[in-house]
Each structure stands twice: as structure tokens, then as C-alpha cells.
PDB file of N, CA and C in Angstrom:
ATOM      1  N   UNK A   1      19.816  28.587   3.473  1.00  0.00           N
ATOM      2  CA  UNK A   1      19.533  27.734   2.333  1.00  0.00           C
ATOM      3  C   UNK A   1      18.663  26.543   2.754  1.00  0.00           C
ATOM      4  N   UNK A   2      18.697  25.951   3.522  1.00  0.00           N
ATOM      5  CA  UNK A   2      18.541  24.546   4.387  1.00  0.00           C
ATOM      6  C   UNK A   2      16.467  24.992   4.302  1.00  0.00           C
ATOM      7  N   UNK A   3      16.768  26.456   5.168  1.00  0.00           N
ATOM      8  CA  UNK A   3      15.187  26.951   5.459  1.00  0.00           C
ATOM      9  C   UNK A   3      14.307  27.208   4.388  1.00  0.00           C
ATOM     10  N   UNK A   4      14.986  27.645   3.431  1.00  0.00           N
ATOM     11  CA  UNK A   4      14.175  27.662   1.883  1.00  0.00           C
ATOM     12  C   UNK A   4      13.906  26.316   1.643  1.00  0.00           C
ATOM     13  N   UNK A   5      15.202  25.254   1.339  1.00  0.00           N
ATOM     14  CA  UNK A   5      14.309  24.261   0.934  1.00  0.00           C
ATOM     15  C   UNK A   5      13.008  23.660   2.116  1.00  0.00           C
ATOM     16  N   UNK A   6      13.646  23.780   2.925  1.00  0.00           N
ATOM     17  CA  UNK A   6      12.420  22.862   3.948  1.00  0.00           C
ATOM     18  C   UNK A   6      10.917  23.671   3.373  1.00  0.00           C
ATOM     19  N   UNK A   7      11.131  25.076   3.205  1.00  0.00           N
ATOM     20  CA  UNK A   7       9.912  25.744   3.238  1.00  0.00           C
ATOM     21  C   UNK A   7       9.819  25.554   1.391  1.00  0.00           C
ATOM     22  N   UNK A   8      10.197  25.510   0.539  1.00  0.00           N
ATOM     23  CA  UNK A   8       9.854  25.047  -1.113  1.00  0.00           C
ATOM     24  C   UNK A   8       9.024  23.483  -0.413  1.00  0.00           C
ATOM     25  N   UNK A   9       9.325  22.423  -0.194  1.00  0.00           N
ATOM     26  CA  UNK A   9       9.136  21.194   0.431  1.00  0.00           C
ATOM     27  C   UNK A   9       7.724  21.389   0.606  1.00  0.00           C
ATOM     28  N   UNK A  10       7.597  21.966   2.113  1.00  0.00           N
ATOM     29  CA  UNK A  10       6.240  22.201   2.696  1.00  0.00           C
ATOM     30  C   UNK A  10       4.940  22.898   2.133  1.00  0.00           C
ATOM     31  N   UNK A  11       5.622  23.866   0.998  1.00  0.00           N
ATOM     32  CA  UNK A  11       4.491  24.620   0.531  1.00  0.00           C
ATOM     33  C   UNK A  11       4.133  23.339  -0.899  1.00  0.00           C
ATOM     34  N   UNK A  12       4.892  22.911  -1.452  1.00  0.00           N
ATOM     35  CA  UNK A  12       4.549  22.022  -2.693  1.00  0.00           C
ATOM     36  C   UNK A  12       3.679  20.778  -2.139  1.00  0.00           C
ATOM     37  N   UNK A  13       4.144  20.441  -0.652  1.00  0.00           N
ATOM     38  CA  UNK A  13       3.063  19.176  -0.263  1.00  0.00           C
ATOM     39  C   UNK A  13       1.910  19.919   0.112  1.00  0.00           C
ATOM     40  N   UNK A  14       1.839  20.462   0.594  1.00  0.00           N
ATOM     41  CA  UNK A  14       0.304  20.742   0.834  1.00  0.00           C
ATOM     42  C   UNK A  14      -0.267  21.408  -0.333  1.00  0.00           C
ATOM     43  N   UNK A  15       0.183  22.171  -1.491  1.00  0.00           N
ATOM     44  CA  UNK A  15      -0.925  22.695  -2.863  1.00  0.00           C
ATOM     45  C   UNK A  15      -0.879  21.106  -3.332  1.00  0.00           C
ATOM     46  N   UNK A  16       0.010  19.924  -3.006  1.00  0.00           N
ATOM     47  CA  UNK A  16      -0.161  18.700  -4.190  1.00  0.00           C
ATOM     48  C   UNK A  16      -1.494  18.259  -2.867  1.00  0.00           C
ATOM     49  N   UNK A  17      -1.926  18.332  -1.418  1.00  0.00           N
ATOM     50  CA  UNK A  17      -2.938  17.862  -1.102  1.00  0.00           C
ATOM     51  C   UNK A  17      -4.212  18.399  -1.500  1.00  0.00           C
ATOM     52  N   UNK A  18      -3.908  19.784  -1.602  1.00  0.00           N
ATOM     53  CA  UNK A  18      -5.249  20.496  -1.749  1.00  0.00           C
ATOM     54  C   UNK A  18      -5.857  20.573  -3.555  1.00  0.00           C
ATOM     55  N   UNK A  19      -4.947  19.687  -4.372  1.00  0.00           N
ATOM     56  CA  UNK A  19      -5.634  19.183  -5.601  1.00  0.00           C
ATOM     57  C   UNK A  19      -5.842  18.095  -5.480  1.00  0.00           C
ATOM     58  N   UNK A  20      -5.807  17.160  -4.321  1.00  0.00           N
ATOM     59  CA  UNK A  20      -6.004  15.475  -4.436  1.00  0.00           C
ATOM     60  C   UNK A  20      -7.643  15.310  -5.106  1.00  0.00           C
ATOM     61  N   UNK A  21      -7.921  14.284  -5.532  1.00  0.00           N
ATOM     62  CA  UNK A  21      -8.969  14.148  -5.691  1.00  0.00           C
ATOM     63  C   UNK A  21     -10.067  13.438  -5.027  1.00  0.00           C
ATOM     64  N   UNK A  22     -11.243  12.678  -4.996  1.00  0.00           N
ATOM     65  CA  UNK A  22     -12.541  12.768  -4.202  1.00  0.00           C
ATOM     66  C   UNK A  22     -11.790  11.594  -3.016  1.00  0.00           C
ATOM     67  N   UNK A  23     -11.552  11.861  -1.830  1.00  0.00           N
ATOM     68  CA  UNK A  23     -11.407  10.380  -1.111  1.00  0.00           C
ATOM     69  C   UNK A  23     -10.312   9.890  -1.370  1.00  0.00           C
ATOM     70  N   UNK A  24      -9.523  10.228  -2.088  1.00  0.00           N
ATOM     71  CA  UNK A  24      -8.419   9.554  -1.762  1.00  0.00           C
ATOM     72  C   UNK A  24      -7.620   9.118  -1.088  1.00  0.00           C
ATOM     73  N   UNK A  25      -7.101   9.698   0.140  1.00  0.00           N
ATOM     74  CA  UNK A  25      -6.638  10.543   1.411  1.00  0.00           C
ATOM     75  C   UNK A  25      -6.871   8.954   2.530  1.00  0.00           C
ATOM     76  N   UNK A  26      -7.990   9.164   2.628  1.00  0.00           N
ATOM     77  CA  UNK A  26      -7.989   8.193   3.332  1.00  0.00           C
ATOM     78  C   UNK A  26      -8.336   7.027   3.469  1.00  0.00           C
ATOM     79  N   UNK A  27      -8.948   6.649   2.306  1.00  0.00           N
ATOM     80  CA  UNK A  27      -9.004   5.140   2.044  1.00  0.00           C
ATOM     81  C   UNK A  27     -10.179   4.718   2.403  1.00  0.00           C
ATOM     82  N   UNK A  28     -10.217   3.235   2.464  1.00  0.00           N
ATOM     83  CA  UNK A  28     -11.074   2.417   2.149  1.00  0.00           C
ATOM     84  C   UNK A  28     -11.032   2.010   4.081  1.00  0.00           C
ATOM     85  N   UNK A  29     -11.757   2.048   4.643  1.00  0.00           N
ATOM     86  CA  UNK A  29     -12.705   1.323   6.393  1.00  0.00           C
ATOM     87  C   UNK A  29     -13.530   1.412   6.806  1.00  0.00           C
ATOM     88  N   UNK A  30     -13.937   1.487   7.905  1.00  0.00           N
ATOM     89  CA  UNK A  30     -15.315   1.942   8.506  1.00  0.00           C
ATOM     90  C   UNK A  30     -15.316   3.591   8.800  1.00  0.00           C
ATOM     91  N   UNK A  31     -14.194   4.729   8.952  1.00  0.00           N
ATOM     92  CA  UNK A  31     -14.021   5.778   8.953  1.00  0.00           C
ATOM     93  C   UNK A  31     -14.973   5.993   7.469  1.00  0.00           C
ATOM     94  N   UNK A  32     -14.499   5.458   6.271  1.00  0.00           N
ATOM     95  CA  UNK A  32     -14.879   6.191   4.659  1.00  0.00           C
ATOM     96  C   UNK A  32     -16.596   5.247   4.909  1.00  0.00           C
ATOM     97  N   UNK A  33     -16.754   4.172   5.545  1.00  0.00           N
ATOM     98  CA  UNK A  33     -17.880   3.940   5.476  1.00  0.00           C
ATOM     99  C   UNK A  33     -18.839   4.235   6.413  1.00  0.00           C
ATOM    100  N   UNK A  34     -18.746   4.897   7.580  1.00  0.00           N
ATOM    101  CA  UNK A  34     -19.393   5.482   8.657  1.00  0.00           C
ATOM    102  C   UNK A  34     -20.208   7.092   7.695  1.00  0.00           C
ATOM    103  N   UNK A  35     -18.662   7.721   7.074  1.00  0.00           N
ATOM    104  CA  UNK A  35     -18.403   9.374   7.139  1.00  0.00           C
ATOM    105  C   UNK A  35     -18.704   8.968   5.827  1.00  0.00           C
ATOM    106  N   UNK A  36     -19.654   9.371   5.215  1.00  0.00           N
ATOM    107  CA  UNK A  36     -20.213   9.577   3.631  1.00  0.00           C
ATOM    108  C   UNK A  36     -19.219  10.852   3.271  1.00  0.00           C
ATOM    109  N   UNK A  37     -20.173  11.823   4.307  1.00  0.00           N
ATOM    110  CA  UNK A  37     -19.229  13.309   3.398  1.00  0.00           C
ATOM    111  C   UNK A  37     -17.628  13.569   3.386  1.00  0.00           C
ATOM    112  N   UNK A  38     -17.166  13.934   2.358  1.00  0.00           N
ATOM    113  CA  UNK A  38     -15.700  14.077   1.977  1.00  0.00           C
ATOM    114  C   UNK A  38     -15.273  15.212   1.576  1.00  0.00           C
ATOM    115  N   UNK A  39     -16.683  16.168   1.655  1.00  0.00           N
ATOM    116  CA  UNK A  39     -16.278  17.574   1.407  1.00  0.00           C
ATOM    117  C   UNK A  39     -15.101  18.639   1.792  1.00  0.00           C
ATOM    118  N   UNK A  40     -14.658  18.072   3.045  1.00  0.00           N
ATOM    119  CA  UNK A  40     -13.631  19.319   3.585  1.00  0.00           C
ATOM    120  C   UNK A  40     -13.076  18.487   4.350  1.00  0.00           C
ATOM    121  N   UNK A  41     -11.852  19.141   4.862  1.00  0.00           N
ATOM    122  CA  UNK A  41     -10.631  18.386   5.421  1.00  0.00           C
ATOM    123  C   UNK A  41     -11.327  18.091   6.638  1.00  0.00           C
ATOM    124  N   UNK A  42     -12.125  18.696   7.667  1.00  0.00           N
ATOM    125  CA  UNK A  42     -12.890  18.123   8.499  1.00  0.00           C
ATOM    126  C   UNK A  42     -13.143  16.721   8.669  1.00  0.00           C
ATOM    127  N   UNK A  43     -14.240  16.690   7.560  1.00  0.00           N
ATOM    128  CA  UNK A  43     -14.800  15.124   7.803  1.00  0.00           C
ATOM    129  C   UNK A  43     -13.476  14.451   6.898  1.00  0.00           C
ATOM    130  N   UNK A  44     -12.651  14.337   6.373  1.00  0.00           N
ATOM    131  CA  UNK A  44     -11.653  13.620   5.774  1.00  0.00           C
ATOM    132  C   UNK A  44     -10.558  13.213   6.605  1.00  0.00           C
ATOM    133  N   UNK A  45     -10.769  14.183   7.931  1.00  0.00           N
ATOM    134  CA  UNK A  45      -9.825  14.007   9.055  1.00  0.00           C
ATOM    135  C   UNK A  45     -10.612  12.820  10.017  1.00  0.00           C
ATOM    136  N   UNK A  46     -12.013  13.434   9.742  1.00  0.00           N
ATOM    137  CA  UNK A  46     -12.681  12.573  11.022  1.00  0.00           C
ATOM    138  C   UNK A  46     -12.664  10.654  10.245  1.00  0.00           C
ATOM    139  N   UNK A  47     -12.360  10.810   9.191  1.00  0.00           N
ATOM    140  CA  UNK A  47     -12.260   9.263   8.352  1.00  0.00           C
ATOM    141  C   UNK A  47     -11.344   8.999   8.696  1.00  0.00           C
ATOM    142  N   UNK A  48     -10.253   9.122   8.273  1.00  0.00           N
ATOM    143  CA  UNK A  48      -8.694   8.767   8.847  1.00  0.00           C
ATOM    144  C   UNK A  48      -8.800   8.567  10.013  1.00  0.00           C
ATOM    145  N   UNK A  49      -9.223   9.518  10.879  1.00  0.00           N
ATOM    146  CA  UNK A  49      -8.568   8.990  12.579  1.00  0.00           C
ATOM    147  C   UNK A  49      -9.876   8.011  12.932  1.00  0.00           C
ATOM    148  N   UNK A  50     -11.613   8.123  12.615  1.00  0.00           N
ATOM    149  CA  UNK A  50     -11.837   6.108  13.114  1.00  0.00           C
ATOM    150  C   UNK A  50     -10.995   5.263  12.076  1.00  0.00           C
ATOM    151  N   UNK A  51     -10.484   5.417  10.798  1.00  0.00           N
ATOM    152  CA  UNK A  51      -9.533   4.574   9.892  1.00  0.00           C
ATOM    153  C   UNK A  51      -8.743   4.050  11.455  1.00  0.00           C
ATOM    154  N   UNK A  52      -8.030   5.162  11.945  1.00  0.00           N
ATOM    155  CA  UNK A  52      -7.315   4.396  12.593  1.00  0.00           C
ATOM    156  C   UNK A  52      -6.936   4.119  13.922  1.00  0.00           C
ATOM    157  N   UNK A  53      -8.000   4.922  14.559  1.00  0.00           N
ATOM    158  CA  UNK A  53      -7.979   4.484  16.089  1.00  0.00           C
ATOM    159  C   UNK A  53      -8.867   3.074  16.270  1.00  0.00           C
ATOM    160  N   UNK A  54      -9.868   2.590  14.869  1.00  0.00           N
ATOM    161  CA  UNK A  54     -10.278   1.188  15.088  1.00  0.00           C
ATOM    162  C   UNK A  54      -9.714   0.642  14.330  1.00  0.00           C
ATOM    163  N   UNK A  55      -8.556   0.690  13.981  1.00  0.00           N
ATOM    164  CA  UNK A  55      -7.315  -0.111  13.713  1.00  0.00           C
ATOM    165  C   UNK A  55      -7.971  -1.162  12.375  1.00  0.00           C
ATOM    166  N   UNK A  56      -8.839  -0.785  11.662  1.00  0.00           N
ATOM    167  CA  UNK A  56      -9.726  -1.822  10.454  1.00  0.00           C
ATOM    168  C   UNK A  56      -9.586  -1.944   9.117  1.00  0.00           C
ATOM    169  N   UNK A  57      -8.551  -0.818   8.971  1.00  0.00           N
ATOM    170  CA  UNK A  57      -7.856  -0.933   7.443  1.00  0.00           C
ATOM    171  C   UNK A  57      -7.336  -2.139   7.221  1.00  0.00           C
ATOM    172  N   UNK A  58      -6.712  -2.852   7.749  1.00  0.00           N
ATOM    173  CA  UNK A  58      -5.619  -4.096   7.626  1.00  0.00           C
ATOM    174  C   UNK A  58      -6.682  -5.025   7.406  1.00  0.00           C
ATOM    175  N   UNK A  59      -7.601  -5.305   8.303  1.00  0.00           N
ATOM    176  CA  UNK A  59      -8.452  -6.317   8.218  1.00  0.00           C
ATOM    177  C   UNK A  59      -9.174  -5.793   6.810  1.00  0.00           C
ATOM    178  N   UNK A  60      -9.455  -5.447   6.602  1.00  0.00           N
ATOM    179  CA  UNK A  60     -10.377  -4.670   5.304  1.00  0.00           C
ATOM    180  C   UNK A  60      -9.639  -4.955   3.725  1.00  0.00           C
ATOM    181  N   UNK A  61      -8.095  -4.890   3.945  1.00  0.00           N
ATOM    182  CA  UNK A  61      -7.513  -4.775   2.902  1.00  0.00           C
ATOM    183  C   UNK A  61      -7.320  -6.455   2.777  1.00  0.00           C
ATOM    184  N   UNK A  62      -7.128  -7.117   3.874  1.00  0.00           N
ATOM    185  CA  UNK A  62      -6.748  -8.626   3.636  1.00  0.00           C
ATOM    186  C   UNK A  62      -8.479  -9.706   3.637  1.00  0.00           C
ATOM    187  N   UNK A  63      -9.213  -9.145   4.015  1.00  0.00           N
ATOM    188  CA  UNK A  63     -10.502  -9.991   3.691  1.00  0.00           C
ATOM    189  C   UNK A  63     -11.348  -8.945   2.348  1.00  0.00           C
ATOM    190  N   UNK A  64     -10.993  -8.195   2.058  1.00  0.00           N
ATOM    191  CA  UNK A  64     -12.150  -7.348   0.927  1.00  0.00           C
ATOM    192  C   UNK A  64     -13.188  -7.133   1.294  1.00  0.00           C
ATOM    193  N   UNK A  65     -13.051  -6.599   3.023  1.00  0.00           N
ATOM    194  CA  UNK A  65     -14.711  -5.713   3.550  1.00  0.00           C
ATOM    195  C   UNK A  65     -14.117  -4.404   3.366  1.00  0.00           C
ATOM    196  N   UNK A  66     -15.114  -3.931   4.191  1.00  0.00           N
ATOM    197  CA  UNK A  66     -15.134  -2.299   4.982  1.00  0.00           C
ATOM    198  C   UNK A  66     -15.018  -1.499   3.426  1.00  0.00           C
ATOM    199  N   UNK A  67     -14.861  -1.578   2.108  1.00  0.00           N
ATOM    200  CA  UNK A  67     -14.900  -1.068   0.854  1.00  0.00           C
ATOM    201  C   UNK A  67     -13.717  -1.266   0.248  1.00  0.00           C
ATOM    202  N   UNK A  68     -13.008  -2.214   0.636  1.00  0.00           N
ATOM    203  CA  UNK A  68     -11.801  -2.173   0.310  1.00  0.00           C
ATOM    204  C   UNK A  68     -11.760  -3.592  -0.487  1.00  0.00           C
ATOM    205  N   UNK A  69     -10.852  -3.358  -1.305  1.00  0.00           N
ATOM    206  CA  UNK A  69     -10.483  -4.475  -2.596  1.00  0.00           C
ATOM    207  C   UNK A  69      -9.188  -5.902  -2.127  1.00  0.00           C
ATOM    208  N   UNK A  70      -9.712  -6.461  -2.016  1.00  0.00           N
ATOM    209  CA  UNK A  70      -8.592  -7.633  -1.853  1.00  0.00           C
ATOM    210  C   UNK A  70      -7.604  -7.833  -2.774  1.00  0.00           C
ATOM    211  N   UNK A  71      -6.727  -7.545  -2.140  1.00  0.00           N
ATOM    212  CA  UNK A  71      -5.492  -7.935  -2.566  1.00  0.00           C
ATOM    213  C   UNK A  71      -5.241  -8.407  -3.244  1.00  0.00           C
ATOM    214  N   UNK A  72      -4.556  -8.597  -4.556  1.00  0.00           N
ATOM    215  CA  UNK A  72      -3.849 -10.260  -5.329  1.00  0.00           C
ATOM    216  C   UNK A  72      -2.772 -10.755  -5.480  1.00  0.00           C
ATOM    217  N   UNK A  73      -2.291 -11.594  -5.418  1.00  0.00           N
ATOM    218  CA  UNK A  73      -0.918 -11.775  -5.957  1.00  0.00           C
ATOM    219  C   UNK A  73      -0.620 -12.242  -7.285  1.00  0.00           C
ATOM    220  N   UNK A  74       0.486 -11.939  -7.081  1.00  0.00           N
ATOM    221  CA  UNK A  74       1.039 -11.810  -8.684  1.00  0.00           C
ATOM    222  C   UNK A  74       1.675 -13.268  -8.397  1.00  0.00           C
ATOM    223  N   UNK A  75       1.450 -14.109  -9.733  1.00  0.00           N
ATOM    224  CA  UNK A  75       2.041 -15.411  -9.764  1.00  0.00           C
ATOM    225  C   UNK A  75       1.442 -15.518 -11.009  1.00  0.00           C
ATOM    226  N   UNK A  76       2.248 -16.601 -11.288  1.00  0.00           N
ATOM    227  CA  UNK A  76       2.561 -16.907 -12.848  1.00  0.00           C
ATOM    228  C   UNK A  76       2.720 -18.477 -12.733  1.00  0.00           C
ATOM    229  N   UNK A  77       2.151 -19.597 -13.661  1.00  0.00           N
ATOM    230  CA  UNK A  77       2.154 -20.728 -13.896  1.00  0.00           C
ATOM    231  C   UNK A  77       3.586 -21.299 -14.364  1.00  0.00           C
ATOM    232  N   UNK A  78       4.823 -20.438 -14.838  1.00  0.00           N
ATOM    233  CA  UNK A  78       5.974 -20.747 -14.934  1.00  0.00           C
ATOM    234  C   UNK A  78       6.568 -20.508 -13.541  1.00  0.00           C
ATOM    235  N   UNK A  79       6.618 -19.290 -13.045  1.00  0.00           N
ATOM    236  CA  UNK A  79       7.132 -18.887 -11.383  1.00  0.00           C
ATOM    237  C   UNK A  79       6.288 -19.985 -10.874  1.00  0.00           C
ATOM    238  N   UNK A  80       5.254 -20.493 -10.739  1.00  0.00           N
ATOM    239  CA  UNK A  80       5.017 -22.043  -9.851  1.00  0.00           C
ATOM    240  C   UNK A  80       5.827 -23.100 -10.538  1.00  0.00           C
ATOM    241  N   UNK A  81       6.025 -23.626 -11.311  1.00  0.00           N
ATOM    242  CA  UNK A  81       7.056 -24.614 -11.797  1.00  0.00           C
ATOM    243  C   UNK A  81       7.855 -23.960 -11.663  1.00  0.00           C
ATOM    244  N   UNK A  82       9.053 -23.124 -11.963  1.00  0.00           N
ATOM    245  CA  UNK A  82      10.098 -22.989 -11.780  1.00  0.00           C
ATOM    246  C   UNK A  82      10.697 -23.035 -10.080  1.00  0.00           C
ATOM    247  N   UNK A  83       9.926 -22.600  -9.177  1.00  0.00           N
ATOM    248  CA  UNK A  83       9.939 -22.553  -7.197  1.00  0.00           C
ATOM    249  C   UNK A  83      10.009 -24.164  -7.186  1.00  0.00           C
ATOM    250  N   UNK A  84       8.873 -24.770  -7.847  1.00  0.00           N
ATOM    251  CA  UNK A  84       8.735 -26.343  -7.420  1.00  0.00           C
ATOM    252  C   UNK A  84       9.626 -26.925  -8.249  1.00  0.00           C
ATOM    253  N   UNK A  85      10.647 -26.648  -9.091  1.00  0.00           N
ATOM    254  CA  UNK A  85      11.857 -27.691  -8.732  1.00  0.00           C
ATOM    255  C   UNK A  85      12.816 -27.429  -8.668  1.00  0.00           C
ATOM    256  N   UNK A  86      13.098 -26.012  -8.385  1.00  0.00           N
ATOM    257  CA  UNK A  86      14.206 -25.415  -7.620  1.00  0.00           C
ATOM    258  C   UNK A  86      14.282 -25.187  -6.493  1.00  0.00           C
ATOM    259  N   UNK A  87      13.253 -25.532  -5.091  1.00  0.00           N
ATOM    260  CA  UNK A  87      12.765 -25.116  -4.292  1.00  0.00           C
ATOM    261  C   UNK A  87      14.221 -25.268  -2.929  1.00  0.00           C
ATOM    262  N   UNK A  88      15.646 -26.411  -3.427  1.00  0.00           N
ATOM    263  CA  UNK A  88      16.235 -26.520  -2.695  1.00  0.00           C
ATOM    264  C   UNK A  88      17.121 -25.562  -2.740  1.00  0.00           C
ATOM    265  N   UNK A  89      17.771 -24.916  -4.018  1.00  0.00           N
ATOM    266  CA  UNK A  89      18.900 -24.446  -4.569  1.00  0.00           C
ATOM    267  C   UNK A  89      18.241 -22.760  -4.116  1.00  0.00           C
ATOM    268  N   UNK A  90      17.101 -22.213  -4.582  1.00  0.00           N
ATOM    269  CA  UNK A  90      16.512 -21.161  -3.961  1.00  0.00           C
ATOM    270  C   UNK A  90      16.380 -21.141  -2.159  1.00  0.00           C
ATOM    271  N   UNK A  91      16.385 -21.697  -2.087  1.00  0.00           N
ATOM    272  CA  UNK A  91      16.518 -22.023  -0.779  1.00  0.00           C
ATOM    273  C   UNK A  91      17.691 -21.686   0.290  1.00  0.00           C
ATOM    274  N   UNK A  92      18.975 -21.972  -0.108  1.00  0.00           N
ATOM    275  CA  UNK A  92      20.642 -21.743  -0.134  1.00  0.00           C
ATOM    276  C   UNK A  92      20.295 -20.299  -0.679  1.00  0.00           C
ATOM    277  N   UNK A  93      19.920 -20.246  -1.641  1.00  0.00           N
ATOM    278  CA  UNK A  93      20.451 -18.762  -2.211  1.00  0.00           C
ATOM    279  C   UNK A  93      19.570 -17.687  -1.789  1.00  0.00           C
ATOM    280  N   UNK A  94      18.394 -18.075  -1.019  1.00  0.00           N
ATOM    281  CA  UNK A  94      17.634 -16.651  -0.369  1.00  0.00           C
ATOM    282  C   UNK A  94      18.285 -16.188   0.928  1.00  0.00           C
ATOM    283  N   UNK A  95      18.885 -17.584   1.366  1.00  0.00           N
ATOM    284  CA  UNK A  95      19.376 -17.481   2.876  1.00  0.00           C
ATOM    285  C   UNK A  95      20.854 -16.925   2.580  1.00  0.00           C
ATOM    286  N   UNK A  96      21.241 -17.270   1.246  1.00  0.00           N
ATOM    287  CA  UNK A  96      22.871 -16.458   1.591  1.00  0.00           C
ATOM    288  C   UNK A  96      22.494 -14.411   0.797  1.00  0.00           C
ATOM    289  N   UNK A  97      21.091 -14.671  -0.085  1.00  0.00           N
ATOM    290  CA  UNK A  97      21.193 -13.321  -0.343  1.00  0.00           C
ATOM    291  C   UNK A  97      21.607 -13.007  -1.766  1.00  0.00           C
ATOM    292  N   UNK A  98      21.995 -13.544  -2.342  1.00  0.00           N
ATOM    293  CA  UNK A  98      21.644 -13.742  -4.174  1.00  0.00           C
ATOM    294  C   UNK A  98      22.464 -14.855  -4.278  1.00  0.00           C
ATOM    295  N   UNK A  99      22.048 -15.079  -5.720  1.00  0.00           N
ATOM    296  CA  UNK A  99      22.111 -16.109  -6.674  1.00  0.00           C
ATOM    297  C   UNK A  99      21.900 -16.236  -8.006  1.00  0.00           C
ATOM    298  N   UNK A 100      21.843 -16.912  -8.916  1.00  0.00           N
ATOM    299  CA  UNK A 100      21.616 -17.417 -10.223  1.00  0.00           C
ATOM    300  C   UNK A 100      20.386 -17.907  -9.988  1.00  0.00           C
ATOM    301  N   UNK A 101      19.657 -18.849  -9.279  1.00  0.00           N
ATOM    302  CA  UNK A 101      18.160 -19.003  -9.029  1.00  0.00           C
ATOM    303  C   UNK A 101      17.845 -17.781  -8.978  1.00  0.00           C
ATOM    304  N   UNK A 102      17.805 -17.437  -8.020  1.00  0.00           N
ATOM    305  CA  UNK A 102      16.910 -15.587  -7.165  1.00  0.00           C
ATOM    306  C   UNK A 102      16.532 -15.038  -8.550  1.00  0.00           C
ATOM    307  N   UNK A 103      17.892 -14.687  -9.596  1.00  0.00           N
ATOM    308  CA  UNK A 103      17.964 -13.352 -10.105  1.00  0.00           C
ATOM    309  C   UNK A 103      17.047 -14.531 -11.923  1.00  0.00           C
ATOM    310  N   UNK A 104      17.018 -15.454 -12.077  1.00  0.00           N
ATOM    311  CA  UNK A 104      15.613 -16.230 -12.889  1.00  0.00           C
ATOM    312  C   UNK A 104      14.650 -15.862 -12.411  1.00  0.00           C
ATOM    313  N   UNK A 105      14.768 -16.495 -11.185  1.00  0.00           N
ATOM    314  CA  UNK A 105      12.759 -16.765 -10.634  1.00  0.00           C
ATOM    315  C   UNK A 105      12.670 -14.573 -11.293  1.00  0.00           C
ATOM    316  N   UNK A 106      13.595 -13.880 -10.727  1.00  0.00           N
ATOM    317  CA  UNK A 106      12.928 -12.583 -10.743  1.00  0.00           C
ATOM    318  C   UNK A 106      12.635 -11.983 -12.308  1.00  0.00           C
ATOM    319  N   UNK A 107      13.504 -12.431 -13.237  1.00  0.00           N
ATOM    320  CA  UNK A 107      13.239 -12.315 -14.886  1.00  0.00           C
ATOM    321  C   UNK A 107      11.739 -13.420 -14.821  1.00  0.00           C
ATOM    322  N   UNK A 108      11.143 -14.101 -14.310  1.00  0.00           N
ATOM    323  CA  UNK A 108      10.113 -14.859 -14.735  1.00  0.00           C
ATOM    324  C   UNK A 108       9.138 -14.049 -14.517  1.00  0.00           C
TER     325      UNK A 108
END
């Protein structure tokens, strides 16, 4: 039983890779910007591994080079007032692990 599922498992991930669509796979670095073509698992392999033997995704994702989109954060003009004058009581209650602050700021 154990071997069926492992093998249901294995055959469903790889038909869900082999419909992915253009580039997805491996993202946004100097691998997807070196390697134009994306035609076959070949060059999609050869993207991924400079992706990550020059280690440039991270930098890419936190400055918005190499084709990659910078990041944003999510914040809200109430979640900034509400941190800045609760900032002591949140404070106690992140370090003990919930609270009545925590579980506001997270409805905001």
C-alpha cells in the first residue's frame, strides 16, 4: 500500500511539472538572464543550477535586479499607529507568545 501511494505521489508531480508553464521553474537571476532559451528541461536545468551555484536569487529578490521584482511589505497606516502605542504591551506579549495585543495588531 505504502508503494502505491509513494508511486500515485511521484507520477502526479512530475505530469503537474511537465504542464508548468513558460519559466516558471526557475525564476528570476542571472541563470533566467544569462539562458534566454526555456525550451526543454535542459536549459531550465542549466538556469536553476547558475540560479544557484552563484547564489544571486536572494540578492535579486531583495534589491529588484537580475529580473526579479522587489519585494513589499504589507503595512497599513492603522498597523503603524496601533505598534506605536502599544509598542510596550506587544512587546511582553510577543516574548511570552500570545496575547490580546498580538491577536488586534493581527485582525488590523
Amino acid at each position: 500500500m505504502k508503494k502505491i501511494l509513494v508511486s500515485v505521489v511521484a507520477v502526479l508531480a512530475l505530469s503537474t511539472a511537465g504542464m508548468a508553464g513558460v519559466n516558471n521553474q526557475t525564476g528570476c537571476g542571472l541563470g533566467a538572464l544569462i539562458i534566454k532559451d526555456d525550451s526543454s528541461a535542459v536549459m531550465l536545468a542549466l538556469q536553476a543550477t547558475t540560479n544557484g551555484t552563484s547564489a544571486n536569487q536572494t540578492f535579486g529578490i531583495t534589491s529588484g535586479t537580475l529580473g526579479c521584482q522587489k519585494t513589499k511589505f504589507v503595512m497599513n497606516e492603522m498597523a503603524e499607529k496601533f505598534i506605536a502605542s502599544n509598542m510596550d504591551i506587544l512587546a511582553k506579549e510577543i516574548a511570552v507568545g500570545h496575547g490580546e495585543s498580538i491577536n488586534t495588531l493581527a485582525e488590523i
